[in-house]
N, C-alpha and C. Protein backbone atom coordinates (compact mmCIF):
# COMPACT_ATOMS: atom_id res chain seq x y z
N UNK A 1 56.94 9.03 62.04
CA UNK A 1 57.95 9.54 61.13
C UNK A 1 57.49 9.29 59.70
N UNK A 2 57.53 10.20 58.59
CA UNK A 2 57.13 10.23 57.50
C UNK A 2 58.07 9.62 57.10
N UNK A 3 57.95 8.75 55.49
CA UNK A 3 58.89 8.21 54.72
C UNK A 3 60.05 9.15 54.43
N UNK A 4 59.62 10.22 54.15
CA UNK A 4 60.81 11.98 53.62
C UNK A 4 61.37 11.88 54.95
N UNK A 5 61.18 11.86 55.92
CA UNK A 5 62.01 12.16 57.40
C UNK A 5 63.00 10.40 57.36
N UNK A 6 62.57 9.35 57.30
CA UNK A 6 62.94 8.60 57.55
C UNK A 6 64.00 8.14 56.49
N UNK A 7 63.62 8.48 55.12
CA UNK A 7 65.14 8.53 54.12
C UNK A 7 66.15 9.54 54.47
N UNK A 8 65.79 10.86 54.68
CA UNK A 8 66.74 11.62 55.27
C UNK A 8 67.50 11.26 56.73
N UNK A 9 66.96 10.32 57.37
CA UNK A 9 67.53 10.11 58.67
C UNK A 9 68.52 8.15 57.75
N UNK A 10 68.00 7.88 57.29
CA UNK A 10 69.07 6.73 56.37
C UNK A 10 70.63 7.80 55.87
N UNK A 11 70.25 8.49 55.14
CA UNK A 11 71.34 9.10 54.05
C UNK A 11 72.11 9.66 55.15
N UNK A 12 71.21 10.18 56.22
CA UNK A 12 72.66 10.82 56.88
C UNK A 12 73.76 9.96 57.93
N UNK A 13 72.74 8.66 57.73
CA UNK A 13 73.56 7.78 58.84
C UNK A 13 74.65 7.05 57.47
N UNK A 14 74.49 7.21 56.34
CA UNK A 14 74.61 6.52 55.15
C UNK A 14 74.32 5.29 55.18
N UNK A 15 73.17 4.86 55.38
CA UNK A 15 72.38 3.07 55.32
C UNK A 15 72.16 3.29 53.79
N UNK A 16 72.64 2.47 53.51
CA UNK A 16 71.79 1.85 51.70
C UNK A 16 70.13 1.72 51.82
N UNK A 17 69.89 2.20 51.19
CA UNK A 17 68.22 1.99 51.02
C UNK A 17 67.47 2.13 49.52
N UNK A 18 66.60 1.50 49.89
CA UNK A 18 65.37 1.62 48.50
C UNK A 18 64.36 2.23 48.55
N UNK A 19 63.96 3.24 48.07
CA UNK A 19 62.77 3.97 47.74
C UNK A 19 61.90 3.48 46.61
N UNK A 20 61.08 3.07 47.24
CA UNK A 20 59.75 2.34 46.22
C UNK A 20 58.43 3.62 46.45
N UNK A 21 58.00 3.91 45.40
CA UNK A 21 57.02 4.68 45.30
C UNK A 21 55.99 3.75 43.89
N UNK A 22 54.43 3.66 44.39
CA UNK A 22 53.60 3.62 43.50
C UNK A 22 53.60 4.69 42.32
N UNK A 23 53.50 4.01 41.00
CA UNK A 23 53.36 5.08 39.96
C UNK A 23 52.25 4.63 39.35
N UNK A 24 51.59 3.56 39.20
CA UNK A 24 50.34 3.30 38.71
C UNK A 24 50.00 1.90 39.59
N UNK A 25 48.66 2.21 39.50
CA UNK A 25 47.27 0.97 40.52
C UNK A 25 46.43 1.14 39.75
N UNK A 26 46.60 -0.68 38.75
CA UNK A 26 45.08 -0.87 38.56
C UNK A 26 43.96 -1.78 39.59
N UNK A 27 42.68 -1.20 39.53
CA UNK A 27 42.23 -1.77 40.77
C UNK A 27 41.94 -3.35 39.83
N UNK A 28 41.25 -4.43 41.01
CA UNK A 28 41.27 -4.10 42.40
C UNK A 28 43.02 -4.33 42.87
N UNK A 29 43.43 -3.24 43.76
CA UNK A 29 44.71 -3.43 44.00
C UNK A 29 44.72 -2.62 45.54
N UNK A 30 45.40 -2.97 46.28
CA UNK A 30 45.31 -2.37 47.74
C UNK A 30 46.19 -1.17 47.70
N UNK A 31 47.26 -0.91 46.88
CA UNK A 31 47.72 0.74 46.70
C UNK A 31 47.54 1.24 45.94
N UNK A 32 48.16 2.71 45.96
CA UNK A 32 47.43 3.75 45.35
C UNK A 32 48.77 4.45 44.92
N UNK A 33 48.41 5.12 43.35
CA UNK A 33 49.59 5.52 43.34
C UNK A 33 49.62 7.10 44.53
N UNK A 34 51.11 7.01 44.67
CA UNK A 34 51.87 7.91 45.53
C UNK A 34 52.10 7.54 47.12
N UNK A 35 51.45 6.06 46.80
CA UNK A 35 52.13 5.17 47.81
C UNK A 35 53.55 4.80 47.89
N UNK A 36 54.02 5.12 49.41
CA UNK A 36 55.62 4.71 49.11
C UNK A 36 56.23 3.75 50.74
N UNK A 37 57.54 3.69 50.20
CA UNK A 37 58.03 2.54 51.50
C UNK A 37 59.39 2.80 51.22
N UNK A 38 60.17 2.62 52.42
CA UNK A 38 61.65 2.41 52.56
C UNK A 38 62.08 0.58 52.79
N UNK A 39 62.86 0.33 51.73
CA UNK A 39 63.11 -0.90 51.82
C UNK A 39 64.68 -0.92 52.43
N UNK A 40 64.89 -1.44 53.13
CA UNK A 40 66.26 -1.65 53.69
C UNK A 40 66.90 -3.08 53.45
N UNK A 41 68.31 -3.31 53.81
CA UNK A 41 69.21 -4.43 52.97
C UNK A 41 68.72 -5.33 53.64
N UNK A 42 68.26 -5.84 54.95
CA UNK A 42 68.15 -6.90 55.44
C UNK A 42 66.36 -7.48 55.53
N UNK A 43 65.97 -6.67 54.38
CA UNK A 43 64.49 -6.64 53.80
C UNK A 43 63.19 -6.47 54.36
N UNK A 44 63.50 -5.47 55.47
CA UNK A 44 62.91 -4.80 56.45
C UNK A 44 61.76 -4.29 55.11
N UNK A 45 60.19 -3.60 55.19
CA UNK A 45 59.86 -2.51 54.23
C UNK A 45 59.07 -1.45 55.93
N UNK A 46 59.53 -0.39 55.39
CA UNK A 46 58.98 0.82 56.39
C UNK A 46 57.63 1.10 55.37
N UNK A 47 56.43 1.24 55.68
CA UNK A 47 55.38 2.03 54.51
C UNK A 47 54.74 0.59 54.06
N UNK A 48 54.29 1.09 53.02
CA UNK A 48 53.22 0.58 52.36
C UNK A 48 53.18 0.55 50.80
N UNK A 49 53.50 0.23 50.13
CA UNK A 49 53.57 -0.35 48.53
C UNK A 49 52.61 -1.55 48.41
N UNK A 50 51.52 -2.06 48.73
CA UNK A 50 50.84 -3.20 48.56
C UNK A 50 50.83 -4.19 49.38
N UNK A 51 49.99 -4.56 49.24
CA UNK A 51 49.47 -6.25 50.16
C UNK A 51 50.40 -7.23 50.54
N UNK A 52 49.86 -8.30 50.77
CA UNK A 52 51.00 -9.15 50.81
C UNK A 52 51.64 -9.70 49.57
N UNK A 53 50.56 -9.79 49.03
CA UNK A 53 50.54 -10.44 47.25
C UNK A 53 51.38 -9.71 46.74
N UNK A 54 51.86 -8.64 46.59
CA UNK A 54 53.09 -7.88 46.17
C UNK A 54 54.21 -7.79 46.95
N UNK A 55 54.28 -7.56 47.83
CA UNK A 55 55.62 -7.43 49.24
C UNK A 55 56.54 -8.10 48.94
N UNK A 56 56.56 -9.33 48.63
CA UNK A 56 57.83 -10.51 48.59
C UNK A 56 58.03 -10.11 46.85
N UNK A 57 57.37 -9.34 45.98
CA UNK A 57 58.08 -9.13 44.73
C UNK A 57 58.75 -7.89 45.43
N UNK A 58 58.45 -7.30 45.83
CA UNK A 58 58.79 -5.82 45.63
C UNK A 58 60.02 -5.82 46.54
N UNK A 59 59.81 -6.38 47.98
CA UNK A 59 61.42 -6.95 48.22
C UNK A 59 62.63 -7.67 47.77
N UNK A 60 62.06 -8.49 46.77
CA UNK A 60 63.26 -9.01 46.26
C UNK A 60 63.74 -8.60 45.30
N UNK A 61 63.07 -7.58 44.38
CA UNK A 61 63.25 -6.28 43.32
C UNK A 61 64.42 -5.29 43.91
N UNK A 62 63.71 -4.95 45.44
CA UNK A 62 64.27 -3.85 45.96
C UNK A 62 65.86 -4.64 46.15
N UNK A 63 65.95 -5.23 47.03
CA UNK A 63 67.26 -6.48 46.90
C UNK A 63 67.96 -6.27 46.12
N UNK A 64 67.14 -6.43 44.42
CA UNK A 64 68.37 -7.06 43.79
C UNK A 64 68.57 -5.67 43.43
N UNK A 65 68.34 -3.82 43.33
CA UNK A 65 68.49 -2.96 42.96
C UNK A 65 69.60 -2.53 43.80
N UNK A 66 69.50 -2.68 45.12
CA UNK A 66 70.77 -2.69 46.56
C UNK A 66 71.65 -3.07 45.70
N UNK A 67 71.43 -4.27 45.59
CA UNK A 67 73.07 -5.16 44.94
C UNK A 67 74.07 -4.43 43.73
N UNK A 68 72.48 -3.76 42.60
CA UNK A 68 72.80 -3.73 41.63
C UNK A 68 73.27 -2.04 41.67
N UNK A 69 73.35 -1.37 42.46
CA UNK A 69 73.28 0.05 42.67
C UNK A 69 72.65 1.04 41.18
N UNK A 70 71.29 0.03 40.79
CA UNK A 70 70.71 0.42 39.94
C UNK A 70 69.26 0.48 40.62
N UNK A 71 68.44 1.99 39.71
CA UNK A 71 66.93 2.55 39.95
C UNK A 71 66.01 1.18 38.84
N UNK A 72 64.95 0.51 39.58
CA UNK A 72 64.43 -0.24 38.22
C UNK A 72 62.43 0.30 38.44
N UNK A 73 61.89 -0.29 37.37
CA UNK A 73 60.49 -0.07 37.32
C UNK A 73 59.88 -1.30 37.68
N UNK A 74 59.30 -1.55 38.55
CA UNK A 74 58.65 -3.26 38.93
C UNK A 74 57.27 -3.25 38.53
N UNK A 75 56.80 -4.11 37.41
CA UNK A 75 55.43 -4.29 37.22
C UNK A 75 55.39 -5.77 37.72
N UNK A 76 54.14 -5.22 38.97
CA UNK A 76 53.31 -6.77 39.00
C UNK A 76 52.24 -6.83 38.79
N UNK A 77 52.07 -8.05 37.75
CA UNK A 77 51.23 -8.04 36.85
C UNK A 77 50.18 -9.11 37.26
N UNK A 78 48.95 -9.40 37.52
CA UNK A 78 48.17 -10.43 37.45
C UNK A 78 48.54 -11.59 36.51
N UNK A 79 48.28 -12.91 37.07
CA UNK A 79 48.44 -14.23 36.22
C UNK A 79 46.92 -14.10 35.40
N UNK A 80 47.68 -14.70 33.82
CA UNK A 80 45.93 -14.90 33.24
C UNK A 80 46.57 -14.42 31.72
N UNK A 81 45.65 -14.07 30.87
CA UNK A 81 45.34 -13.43 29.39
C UNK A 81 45.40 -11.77 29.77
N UNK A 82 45.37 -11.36 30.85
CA UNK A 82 45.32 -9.92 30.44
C UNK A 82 46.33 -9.49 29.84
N UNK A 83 45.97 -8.33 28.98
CA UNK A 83 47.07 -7.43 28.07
C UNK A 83 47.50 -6.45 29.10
N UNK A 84 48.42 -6.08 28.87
CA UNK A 84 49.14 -5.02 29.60
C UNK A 84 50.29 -4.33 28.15
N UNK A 85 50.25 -2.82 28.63
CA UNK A 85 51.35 -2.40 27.17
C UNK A 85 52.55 -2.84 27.64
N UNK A 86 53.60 -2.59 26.69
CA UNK A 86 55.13 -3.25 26.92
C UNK A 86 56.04 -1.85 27.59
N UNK A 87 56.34 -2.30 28.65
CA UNK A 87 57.46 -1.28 29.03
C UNK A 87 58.98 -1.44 29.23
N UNK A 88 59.57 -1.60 27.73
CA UNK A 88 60.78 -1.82 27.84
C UNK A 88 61.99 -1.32 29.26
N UNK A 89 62.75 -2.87 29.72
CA UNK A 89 63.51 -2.33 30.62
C UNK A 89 62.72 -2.10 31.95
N UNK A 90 61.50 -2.28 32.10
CA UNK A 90 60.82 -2.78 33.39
C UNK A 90 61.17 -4.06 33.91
N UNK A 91 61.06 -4.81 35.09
CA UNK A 91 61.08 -5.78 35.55
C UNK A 91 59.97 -6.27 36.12
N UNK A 92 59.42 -7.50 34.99
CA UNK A 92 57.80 -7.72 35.61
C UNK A 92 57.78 -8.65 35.90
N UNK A 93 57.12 -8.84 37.33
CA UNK A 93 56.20 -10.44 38.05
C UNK A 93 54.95 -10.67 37.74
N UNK A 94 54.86 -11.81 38.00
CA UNK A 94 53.56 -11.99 37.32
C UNK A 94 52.78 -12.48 39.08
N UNK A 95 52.47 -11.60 40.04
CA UNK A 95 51.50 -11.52 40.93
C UNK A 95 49.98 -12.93 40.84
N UNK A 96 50.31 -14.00 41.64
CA UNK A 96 49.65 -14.94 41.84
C UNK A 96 48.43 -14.77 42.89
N UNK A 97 47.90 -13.53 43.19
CA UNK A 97 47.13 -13.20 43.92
C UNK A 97 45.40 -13.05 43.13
N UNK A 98 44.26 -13.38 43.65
CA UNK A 98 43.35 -13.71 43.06
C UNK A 98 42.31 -12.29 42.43
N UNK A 99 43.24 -11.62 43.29
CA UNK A 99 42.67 -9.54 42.79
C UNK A 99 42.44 -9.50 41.71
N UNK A 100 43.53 -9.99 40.97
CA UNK A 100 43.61 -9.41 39.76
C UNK A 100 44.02 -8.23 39.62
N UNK A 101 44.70 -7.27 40.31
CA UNK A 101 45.44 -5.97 40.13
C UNK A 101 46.11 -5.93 39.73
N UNK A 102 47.20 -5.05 39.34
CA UNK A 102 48.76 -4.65 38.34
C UNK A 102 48.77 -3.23 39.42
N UNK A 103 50.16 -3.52 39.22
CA UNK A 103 51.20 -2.21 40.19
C UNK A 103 52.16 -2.04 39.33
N UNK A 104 52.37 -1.12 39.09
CA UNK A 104 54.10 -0.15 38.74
C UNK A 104 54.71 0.38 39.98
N UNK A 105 55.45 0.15 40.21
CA UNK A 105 56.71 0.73 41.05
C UNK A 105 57.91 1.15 41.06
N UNK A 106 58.20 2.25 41.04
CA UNK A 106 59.36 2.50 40.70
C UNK A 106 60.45 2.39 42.23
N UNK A 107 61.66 1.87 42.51
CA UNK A 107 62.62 1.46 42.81
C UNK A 107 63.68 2.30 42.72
N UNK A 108 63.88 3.15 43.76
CA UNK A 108 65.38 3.88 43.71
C UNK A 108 66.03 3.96 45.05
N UNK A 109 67.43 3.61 44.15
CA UNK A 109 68.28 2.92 45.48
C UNK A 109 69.29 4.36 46.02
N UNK A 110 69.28 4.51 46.94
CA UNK A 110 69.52 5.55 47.49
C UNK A 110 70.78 5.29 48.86
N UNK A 111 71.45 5.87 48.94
CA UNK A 111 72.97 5.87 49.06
C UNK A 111 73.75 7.03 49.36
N UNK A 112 74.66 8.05 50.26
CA UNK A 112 75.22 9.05 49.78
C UNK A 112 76.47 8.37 50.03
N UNK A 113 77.23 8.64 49.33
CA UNK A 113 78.51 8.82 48.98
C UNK A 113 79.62 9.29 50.43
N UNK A 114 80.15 8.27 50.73
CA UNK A 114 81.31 8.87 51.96
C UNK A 114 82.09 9.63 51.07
């Protein structure tokens, strides 16, 4: 089942869910953008958004977006001196993994309406 089949089979059961899609991968990083995953409330991820080194950000992002019935941008960022530009209104981790990669993710919480 594709991620598109498997949100459409959420919305129509109406499960709360999170749609995480890659929007930028700097390497070395294990996704790519237009990588995506269904995150569900009890922090299940369907797909693929990154390694392990990202997973436990990107779930607890996705989490707090459930809660917040808000879309957010998740940068995880490598620990260290690297520069990265400022993206106001993102929510960034700072990724303790030895890669050295950065991920953007965007986060949309998805829901229909009884």
């Amino acid at each position: 089942m594709t991620i598109s089949e498997r949100a459409r089979q959420l919305l129509a059961a109406r499960t709360p869910f999170v749609h995480a899609r890659v929007v930028r991968a700097q390497p070395p990083a294990s996704a790519y953008p237009g990588d995506e995953a269904i995150l569900l409330a009890d922090g299940t991820i369907e797909g693929f958004v990154g390694g392990q080194c990202a997973q436990n950000s990107v779930r607890k992002a996705a989490l707090g977006a459930l809660q917040a019935g808000e879309s957010v941008l998740l940068r995880v960022l490598p620990d260290g001196d690297v520069h990265f530009p400022e993206a106001p209104g993102a929510c960034v981790v700072v990724n303790p993994c030895l890669s050295g990669g950065a991920l953007e993710i965007f986060l949309t919480r998805s829901c229909r309406r009884r």
